[in-house]
C-alpha atoms as a PDB file:
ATOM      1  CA  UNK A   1      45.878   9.518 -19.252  1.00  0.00           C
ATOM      2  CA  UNK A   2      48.345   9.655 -16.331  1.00  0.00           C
ATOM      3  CA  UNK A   3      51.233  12.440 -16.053  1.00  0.00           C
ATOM      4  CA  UNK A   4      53.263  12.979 -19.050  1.00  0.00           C
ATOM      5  CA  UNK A   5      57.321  14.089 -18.967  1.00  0.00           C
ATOM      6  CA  UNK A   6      59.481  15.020 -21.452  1.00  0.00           C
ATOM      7  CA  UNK A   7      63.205  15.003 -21.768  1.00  0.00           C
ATOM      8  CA  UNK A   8      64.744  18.430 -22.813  1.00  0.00           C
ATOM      9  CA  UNK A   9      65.914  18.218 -26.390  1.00  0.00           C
ATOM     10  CA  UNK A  10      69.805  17.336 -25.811  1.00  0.00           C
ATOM     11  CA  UNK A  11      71.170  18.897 -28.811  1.00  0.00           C
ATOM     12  CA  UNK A  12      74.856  19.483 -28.878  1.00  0.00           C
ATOM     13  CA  UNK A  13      74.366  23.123 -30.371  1.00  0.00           C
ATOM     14  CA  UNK A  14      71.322  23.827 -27.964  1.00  0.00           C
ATOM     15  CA  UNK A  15      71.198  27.510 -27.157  1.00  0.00           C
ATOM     16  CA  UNK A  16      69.609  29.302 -23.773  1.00  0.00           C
ATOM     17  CA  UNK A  17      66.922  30.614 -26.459  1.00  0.00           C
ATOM     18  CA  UNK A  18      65.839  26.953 -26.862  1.00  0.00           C
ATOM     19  CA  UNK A  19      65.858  25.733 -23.777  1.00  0.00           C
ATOM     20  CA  UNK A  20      63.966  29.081 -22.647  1.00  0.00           C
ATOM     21  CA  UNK A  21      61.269  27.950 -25.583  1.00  0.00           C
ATOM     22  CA  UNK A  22      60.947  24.433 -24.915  1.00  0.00           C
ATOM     23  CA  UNK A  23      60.843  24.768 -21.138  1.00  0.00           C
ATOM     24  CA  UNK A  24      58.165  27.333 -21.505  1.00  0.00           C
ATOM     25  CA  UNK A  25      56.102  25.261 -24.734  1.00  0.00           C
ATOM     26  CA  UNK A  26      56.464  21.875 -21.697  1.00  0.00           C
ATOM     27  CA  UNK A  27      54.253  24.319 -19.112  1.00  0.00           C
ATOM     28  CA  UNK A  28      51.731  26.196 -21.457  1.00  0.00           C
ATOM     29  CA  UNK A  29      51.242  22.750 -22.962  1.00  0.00           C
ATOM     30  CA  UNK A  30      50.651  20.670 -18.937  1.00  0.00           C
ATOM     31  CA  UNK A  31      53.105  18.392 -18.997  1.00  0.00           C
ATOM     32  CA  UNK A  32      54.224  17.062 -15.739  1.00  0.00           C
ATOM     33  CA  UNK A  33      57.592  17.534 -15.455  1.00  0.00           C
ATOM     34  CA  UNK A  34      61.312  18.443 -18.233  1.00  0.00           C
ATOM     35  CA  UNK A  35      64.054  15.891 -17.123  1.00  0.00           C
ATOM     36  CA  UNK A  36      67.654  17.057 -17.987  1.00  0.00           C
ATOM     37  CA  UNK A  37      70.383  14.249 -19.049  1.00  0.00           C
ATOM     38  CA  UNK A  38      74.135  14.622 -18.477  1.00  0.00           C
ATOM     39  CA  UNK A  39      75.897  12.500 -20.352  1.00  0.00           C
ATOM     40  CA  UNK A  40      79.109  14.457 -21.999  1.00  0.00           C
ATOM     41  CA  UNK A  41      77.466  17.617 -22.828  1.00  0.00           C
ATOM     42  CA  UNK A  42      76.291  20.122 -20.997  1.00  0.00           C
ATOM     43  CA  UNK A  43      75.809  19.438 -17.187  1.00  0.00           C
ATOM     44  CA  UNK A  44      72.305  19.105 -16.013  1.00  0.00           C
ATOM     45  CA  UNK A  45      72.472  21.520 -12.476  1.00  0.00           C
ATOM     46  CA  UNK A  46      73.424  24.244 -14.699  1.00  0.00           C
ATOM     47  CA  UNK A  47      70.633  23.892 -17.208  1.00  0.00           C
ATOM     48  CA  UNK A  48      67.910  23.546 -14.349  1.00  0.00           C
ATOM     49  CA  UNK A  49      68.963  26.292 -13.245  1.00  0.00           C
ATOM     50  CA  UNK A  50      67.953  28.476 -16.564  1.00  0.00           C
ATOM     51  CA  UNK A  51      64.621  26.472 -17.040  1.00  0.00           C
ATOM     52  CA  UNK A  52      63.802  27.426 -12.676  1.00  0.00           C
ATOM     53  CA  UNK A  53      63.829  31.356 -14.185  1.00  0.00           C
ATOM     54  CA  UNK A  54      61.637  31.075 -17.305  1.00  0.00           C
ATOM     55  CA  UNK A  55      59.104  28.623 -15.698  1.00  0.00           C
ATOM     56  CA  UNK A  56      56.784  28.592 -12.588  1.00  0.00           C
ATOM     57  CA  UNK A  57      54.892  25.453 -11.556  1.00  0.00           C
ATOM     58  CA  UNK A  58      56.409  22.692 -13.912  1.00  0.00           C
ATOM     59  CA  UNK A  59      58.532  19.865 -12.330  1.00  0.00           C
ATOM     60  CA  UNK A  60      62.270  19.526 -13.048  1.00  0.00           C
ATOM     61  CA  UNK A  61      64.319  17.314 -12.593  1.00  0.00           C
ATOM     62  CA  UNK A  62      67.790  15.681 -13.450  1.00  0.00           C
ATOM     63  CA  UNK A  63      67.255  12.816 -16.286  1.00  0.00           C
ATOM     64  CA  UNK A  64      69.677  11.425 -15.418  1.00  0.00           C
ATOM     65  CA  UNK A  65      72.963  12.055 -13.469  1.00  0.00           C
ATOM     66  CA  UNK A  66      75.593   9.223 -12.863  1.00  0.00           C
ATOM     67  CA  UNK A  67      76.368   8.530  -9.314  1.00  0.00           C
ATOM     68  CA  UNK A  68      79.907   8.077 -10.306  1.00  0.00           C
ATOM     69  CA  UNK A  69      80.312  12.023 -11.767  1.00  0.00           C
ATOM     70  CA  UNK A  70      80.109  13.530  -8.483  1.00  0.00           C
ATOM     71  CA  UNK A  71      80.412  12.526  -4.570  1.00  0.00           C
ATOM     72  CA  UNK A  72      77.130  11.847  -2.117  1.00  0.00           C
ATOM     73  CA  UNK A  73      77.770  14.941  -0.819  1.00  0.00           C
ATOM     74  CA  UNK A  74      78.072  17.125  -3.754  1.00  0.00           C
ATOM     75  CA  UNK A  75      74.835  15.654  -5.296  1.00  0.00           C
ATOM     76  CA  UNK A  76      73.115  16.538  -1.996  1.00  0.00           C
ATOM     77  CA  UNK A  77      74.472  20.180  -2.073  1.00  0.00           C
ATOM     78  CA  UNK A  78      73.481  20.851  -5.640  1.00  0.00           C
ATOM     79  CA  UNK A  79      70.278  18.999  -5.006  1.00  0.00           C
ATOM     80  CA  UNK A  80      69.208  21.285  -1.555  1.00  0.00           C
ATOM     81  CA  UNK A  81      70.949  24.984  -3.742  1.00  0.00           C
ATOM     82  CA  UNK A  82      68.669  23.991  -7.189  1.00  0.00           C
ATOM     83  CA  UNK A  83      65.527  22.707  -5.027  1.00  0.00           C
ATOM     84  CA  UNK A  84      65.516  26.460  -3.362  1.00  0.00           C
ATOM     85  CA  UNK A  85      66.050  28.042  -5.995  1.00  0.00           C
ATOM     86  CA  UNK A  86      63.438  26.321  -8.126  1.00  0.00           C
ATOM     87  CA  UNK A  87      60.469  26.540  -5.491  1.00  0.00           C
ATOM     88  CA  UNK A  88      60.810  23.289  -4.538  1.00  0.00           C
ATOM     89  CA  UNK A  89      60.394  21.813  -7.959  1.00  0.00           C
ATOM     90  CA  UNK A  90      63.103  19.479  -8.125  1.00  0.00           C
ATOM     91  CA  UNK A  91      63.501  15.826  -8.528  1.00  0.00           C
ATOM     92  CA  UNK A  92      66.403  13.798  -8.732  1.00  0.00           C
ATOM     93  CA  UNK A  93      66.914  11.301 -10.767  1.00  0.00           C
ATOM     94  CA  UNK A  94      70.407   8.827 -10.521  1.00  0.00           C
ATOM     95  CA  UNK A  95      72.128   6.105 -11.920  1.00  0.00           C
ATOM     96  CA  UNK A  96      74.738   4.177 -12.573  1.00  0.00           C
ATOM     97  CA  UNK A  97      75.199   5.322 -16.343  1.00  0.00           C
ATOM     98  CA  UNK A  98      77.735   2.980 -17.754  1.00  0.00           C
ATOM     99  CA  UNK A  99      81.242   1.371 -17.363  1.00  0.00           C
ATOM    100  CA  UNK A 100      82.546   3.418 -20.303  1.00  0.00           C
ATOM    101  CA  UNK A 101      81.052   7.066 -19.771  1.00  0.00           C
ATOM    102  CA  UNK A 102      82.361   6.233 -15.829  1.00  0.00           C
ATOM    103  CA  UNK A 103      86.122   5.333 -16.783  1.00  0.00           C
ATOM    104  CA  UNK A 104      86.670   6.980 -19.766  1.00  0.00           C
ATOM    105  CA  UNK A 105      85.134  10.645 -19.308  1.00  0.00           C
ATOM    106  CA  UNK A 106      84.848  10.830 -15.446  1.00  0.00           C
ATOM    107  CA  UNK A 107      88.073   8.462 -14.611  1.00  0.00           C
ATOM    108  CA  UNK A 108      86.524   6.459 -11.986  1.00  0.00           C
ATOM    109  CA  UNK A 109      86.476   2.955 -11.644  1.00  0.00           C
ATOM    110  CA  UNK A 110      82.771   1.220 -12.285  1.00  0.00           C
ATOM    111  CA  UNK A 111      83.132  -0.896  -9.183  1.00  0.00           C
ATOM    112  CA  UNK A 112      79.936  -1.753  -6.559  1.00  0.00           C
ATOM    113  CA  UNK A 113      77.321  -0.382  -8.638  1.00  0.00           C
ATOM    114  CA  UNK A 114      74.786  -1.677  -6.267  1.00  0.00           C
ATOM    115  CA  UNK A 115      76.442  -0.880  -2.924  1.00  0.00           C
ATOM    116  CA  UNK A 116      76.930   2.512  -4.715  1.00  0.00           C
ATOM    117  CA  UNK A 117      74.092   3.525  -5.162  1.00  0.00           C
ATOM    118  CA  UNK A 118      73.042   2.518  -1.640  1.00  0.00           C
ATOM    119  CA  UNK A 119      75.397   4.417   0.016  1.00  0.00           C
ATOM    120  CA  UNK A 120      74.737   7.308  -2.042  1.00  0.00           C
ATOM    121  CA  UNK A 121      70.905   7.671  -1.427  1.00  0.00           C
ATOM    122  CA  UNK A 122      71.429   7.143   2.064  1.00  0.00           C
ATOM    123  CA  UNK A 123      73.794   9.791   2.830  1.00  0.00           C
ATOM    124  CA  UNK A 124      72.244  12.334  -0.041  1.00  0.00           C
ATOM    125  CA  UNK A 125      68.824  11.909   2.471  1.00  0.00           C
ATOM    126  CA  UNK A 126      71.123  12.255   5.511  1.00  0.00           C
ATOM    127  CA  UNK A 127      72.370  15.501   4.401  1.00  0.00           C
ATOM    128  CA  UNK A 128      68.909  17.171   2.968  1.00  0.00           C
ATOM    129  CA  UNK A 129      67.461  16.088   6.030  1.00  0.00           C
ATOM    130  CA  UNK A 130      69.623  18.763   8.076  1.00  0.00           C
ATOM    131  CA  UNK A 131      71.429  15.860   9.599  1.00  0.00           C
ATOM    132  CA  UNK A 132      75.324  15.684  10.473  1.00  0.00           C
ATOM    133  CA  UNK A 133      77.033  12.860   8.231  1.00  0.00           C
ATOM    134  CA  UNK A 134      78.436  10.972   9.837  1.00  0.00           C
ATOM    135  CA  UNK A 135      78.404   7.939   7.454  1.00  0.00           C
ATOM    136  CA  UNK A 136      80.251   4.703   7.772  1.00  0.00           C
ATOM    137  CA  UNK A 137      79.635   2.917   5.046  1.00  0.00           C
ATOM    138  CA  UNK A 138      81.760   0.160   2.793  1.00  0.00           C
ATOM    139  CA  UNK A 139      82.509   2.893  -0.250  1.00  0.00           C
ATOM    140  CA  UNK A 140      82.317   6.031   1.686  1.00  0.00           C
ATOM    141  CA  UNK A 141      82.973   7.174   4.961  1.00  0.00           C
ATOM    142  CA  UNK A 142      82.268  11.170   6.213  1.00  0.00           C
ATOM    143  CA  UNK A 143      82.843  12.609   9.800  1.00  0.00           C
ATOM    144  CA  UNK A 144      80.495  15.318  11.149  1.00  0.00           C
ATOM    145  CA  UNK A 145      79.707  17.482   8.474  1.00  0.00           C
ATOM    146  CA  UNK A 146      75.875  19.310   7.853  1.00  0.00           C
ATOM    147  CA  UNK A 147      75.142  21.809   4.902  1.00  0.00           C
ATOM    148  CA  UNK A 148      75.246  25.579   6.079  1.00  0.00           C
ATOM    149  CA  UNK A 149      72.029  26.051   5.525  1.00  0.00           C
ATOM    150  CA  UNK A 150      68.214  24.543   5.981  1.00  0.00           C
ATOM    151  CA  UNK A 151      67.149  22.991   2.477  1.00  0.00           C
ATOM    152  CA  UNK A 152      63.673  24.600   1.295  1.00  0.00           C
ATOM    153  CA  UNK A 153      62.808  20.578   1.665  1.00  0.00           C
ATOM    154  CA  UNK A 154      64.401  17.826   3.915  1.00  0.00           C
ATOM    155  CA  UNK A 155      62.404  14.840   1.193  1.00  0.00           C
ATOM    156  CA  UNK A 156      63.294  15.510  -2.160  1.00  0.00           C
ATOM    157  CA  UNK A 157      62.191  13.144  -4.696  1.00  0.00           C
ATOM    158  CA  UNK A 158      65.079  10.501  -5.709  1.00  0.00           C
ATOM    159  CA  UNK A 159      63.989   8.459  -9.035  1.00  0.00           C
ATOM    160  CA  UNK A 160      66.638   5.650  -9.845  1.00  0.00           C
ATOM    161  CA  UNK A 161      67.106   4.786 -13.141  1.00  0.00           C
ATOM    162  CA  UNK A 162      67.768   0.743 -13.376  1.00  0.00           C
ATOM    163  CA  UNK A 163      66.734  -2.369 -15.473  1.00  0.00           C
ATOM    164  CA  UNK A 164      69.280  -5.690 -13.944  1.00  0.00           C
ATOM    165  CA  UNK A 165      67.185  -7.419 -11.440  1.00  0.00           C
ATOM    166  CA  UNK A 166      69.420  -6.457  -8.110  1.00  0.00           C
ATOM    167  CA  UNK A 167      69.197  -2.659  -9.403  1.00  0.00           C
ATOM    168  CA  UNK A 168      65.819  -2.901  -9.615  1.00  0.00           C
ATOM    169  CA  UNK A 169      65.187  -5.052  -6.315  1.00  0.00           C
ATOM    170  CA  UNK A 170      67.291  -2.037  -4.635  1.00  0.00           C
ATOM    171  CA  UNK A 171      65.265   0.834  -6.597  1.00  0.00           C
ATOM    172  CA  UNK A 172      62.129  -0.588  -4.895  1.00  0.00           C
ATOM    173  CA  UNK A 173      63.092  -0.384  -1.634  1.00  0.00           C
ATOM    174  CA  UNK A 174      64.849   2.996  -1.461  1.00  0.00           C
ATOM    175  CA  UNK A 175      63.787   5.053  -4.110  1.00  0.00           C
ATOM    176  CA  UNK A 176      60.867   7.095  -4.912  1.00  0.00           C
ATOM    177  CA  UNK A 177      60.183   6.597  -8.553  1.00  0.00           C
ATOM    178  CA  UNK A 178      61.767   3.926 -11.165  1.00  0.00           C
ATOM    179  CA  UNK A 179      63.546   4.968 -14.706  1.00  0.00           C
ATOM    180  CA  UNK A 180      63.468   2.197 -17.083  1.00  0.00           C
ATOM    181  CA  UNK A 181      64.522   3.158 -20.786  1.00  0.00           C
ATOM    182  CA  UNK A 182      64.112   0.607 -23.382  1.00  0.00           C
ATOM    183  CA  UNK A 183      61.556  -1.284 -22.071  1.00  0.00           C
ATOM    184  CA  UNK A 184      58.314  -2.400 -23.538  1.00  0.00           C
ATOM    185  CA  UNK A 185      55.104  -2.499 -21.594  1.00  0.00           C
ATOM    186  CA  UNK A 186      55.873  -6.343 -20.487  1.00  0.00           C
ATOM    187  CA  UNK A 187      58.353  -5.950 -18.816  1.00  0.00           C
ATOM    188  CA  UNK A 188      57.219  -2.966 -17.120  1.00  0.00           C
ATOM    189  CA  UNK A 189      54.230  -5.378 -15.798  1.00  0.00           C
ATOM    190  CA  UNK A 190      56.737  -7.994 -14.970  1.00  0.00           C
ATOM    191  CA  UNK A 191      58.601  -5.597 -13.157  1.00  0.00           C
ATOM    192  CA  UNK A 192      55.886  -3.795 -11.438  1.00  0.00           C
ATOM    193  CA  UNK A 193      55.136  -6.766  -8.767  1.00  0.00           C
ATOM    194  CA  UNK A 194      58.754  -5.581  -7.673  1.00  0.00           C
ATOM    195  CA  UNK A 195      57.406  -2.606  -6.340  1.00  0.00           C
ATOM    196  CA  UNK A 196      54.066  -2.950  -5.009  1.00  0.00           C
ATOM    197  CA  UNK A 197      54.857  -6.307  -2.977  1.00  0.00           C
ATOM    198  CA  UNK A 198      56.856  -4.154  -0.647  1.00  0.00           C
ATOM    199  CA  UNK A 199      53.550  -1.556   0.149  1.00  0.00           C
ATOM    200  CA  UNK A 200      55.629   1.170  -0.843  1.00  0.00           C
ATOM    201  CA  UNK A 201      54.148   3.677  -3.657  1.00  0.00           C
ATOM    202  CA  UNK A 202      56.737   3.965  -6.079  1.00  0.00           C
ATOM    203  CA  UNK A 203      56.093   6.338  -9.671  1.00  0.00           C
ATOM    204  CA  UNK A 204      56.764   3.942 -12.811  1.00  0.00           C
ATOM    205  CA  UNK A 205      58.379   6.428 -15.095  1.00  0.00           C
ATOM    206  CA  UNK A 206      59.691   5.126 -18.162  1.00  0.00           C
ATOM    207  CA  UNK A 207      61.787   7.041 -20.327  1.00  0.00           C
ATOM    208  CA  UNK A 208      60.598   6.624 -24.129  1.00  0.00           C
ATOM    209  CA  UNK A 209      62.399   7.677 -27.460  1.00  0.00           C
ATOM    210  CA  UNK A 210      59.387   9.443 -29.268  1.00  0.00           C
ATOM    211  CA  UNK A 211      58.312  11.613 -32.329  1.00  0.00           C
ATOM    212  CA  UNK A 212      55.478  12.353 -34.401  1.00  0.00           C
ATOM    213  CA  UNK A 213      54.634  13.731 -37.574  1.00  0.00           C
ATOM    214  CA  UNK A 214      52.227  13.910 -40.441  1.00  0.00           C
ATOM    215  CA  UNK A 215      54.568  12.000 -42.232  1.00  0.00           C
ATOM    216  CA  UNK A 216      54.465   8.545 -40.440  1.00  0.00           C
ATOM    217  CA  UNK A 217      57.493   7.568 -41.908  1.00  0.00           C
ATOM    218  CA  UNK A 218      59.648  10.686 -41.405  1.00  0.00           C
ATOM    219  CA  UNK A 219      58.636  10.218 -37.584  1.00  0.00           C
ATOM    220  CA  UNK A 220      59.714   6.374 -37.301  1.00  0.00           C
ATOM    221  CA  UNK A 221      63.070   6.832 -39.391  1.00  0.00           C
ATOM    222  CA  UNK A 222      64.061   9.900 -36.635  1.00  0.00           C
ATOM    223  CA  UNK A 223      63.174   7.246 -33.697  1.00  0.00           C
ATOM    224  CA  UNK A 224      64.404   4.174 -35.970  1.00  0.00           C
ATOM    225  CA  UNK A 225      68.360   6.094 -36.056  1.00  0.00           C
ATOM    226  CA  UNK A 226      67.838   7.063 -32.139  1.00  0.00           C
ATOM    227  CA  UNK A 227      67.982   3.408 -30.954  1.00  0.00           C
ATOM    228  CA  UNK A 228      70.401   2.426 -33.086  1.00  0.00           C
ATOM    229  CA  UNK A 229      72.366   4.762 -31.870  1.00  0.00           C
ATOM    230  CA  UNK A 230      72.055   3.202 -27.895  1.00  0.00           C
ATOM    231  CA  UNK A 231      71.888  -0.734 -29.370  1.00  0.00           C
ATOM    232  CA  UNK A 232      75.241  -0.251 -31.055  1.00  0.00           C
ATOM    233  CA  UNK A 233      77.405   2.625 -29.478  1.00  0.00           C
ATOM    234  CA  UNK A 234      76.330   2.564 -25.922  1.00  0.00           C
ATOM    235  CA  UNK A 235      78.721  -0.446 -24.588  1.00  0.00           C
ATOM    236  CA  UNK A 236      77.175  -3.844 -24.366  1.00  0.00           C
ATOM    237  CA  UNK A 237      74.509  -3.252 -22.173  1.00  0.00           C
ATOM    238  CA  UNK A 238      71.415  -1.937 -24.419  1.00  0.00           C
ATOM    239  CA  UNK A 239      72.493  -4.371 -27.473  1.00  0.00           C
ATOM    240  CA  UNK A 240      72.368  -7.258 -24.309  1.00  0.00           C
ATOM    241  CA  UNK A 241      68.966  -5.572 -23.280  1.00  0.00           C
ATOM    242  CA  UNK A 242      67.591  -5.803 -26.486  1.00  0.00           C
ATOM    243  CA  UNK A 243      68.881  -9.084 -27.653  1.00  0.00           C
ATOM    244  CA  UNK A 244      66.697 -10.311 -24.206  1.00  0.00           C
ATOM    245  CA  UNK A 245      63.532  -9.517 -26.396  1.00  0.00           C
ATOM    246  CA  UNK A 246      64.592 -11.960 -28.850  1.00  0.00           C
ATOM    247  CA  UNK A 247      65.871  -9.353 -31.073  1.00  0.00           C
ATOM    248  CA  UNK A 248      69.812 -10.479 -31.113  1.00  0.00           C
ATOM    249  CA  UNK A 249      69.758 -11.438 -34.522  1.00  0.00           C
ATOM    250  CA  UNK A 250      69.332  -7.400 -35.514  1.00  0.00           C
ATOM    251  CA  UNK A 251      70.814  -6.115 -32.940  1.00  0.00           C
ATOM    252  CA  UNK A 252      74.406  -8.098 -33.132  1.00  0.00           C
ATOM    253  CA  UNK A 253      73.728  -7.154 -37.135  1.00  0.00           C
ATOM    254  CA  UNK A 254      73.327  -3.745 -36.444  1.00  0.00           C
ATOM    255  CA  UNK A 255      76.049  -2.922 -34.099  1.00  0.00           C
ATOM    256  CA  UNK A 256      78.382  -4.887 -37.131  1.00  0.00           C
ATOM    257  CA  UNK A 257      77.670  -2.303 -39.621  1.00  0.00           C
ATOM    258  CA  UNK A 258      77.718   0.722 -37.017  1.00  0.00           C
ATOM    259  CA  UNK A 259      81.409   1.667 -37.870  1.00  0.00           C
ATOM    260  CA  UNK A 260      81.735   1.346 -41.253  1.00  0.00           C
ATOM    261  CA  UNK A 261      78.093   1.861 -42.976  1.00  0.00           C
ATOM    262  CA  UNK A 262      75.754   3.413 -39.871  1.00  0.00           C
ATOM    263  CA  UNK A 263      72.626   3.890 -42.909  1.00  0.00           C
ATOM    264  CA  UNK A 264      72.741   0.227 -42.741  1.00  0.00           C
ATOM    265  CA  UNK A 265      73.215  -0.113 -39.418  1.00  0.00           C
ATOM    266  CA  UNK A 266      70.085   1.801 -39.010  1.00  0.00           C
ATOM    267  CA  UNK A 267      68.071  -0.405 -41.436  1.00  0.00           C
ATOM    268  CA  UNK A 268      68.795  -3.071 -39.016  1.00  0.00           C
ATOM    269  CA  UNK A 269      66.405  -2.153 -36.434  1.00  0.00           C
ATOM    270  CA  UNK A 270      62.944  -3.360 -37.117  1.00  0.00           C
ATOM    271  CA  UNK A 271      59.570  -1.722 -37.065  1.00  0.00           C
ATOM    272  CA  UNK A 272      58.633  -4.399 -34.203  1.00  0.00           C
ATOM    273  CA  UNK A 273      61.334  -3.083 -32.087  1.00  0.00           C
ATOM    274  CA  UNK A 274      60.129   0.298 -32.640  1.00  0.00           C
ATOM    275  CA  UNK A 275      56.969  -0.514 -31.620  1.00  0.00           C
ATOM    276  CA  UNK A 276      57.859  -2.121 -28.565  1.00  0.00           C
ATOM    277  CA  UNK A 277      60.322   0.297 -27.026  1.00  0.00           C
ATOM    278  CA  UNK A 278      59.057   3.668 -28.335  1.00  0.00           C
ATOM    279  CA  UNK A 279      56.090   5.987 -29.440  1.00  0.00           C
ATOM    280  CA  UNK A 280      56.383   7.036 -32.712  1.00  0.00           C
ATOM    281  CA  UNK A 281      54.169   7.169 -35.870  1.00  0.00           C
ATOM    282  CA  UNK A 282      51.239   9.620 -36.878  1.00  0.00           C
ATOM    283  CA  UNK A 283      50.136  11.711 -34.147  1.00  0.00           C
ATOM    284  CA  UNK A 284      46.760   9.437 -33.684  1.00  0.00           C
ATOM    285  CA  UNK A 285      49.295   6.042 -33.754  1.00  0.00           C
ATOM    286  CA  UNK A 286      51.700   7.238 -31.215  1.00  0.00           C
ATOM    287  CA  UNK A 287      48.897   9.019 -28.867  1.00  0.00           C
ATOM    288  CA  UNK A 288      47.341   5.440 -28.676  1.00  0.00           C
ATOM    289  CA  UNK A 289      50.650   4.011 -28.209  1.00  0.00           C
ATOM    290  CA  UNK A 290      51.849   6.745 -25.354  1.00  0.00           C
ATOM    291  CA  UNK A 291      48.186   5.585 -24.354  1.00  0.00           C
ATOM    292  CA  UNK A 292      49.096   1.954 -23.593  1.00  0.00           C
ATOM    293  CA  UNK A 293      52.649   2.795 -21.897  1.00  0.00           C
ATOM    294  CA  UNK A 294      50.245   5.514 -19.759  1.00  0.00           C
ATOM    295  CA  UNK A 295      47.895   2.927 -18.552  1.00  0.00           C
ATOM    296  CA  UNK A 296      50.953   0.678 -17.187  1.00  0.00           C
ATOM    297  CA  UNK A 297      53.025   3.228 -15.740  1.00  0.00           C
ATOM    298  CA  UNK A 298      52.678   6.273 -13.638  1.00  0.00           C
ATOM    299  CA  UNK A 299      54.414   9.077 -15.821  1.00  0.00           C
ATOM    300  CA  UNK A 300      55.533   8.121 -18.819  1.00  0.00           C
ATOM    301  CA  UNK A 301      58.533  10.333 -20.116  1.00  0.00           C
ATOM    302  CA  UNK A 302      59.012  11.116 -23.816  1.00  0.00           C
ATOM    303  CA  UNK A 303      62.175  11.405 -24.947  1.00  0.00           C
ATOM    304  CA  UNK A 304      62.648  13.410 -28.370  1.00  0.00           C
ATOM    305  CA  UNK A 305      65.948  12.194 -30.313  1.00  0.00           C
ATOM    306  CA  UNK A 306      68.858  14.466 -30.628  1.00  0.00           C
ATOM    307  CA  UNK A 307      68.488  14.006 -34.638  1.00  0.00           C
ATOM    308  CA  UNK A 308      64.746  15.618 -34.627  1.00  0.00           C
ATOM    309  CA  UNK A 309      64.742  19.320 -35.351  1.00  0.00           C
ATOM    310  CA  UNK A 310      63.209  22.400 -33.374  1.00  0.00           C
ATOM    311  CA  UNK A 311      60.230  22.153 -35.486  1.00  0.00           C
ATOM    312  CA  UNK A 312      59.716  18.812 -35.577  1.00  0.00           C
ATOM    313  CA  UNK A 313      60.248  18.408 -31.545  1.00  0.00           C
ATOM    314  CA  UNK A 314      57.573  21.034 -31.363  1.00  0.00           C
ATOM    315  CA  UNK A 315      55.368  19.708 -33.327  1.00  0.00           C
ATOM    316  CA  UNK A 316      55.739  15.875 -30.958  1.00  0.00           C
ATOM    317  CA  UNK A 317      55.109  17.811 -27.750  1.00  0.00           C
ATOM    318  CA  UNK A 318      52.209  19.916 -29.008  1.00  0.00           C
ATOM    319  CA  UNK A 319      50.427  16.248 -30.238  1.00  0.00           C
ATOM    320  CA  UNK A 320      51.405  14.075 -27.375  1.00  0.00           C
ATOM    321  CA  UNK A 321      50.542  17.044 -24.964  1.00  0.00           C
ATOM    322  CA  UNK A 322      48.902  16.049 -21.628  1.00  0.00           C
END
């Protein structure tokens, strides 16, 4: 089996005890690499940071951050600080997040989400590279700055998290790994000619809601709730994305009954859907089902819902462990 991620749990009460444990369980147990989200919680920089003290070898990295939360330069600075201080451990993963989490939390218009990104991975290399930016671009312009000091690493690692075909087209040519979330092994293959026609080596890393337990059931219902949670509160895009793999019927159905009856809503998403987008089920189901997503992709990353408990997200990690 190829590399295996995991997200840290994102719990909205998590406590430095948990990400000490977790961070520590992700590196006894050889996974590849703990990727910290953003979102509206807690902000990922800070809990790298933590994880950088209590671990030694595994890979972290930033799961992902919007490229609308923070300038070119500022992303580069807190890349080069957190690299050092991790032992050259980090990777950095971007996106575009969404029109709603950009205007309504951060305030900024969700304009040129292409040309964005663009600009932003070429002046974030510019700057870890030691160079002086001096950066003309369409969306930002700087005038001979360099960072005070020599990052540990003038290349680190940029992953891009996309899924519209001009995001993607753009992820293969500048980035250095590919986030998908969402998407079944398909379209990872239809995707995947993408990125090897242009002979660069790009990592396939798919993000993957996942849990596992004894109780087969117990483990799909946690999952089941997780991605009806980004179908029918996450803007339009996921219940769009979704509705693309002929599932629009549930998913318009689903994101109906989200307000008023969520337990419903919930009911709406069907087993098939769960088995195309996640890995869930006993822990011999969902090994042979993180199995198939391995062979197609380079490191698949599981991603343990925010409604699974410490025990239970222990118990996933220990039987999908590498």
């Amino acid at each position: 089996m190829s590399s295996t991620g995991i997200v840290v749990p994102y719990w909205a009460d998590v406590k430095k005890d948990d990400l000490t444990y977790f961070s520590k369980l992700a590196e006894d147990l050889g996974y590849h690499s703990i990727w910290v989200p953003e979102m509206w919680g807690r902000d990922a920089f800070s809990l790298i940071s933590h994880m950088a003290s209590v671990t030694e070898k595994i890979k972290l990295a930033t799961g992902i951050i919007s490229i609308y939360s923070r300038s070119p330069a500022l992303i580069a600075q807190s890349a080069a600080t957190m690299d050092e201080y991790c032992g050259g451990r980090l990777i950095l993963g971007l996106g575009i997040s969404s029109v709603y989490l950009n205007e309504y939390w951060h305030g900024t218009k969700f304009e040129r989400p292409i040309r964005r990104t663009l600009e932003c991975v070429e002046i974030i290399r510019t700057i870890l590279a030691g160079k002086r930016a001096d950066y003309d671009g369409e969306i930002f312009r700087l005038r001979n700055f360099r960072l005070l000091f020599e990052p540990l690493r003038s290349e680190i690692p940029i992953y891009i998290a996309s899924m519209g075909p001009k995001n993607i087209e753009l992820t293969s040519q500048i980035a250095d790994g590919w986030i998908p979330y969402l998407c079944p092994v398909s379209l990872i293959n239809e995707r995947k000619e993408m990125f090897t026609s242009g002979g660069r080596e790009i990592t396939l890393a798919p993000f993957l809601p996942a849990m596992v337990s004894d109780d087969r059931r117990e483990s799909r219902e946690i999952v089941r709730e997780f991605v009806a949670l980004y179908v029918c509160s996450m803007g339009d895009y996921y219940h769009k994305l979704v509705s693309s793999y002929g599932f629009g019927e549930e998913a318009d159905r689903a994101k109906k009954l989200w307000r008023d009856n969520r337990a419903e809503a919930v009911k709406s998403i069907s087993d098939e859907l769960i088995d195309l987008v996640s890995v869930s089920g006993s822990p011999d189901e969902a090994r042979e089902r993180l199995g198939t997503f391995a062979d197609n992709s380079d490191l698949p990353i599981l991603m343990f819902p925010y409604n699974a408990s410490r025990e239970q997200t222990a118990f996933a990690m220990e039987a999908l462990a590498p």
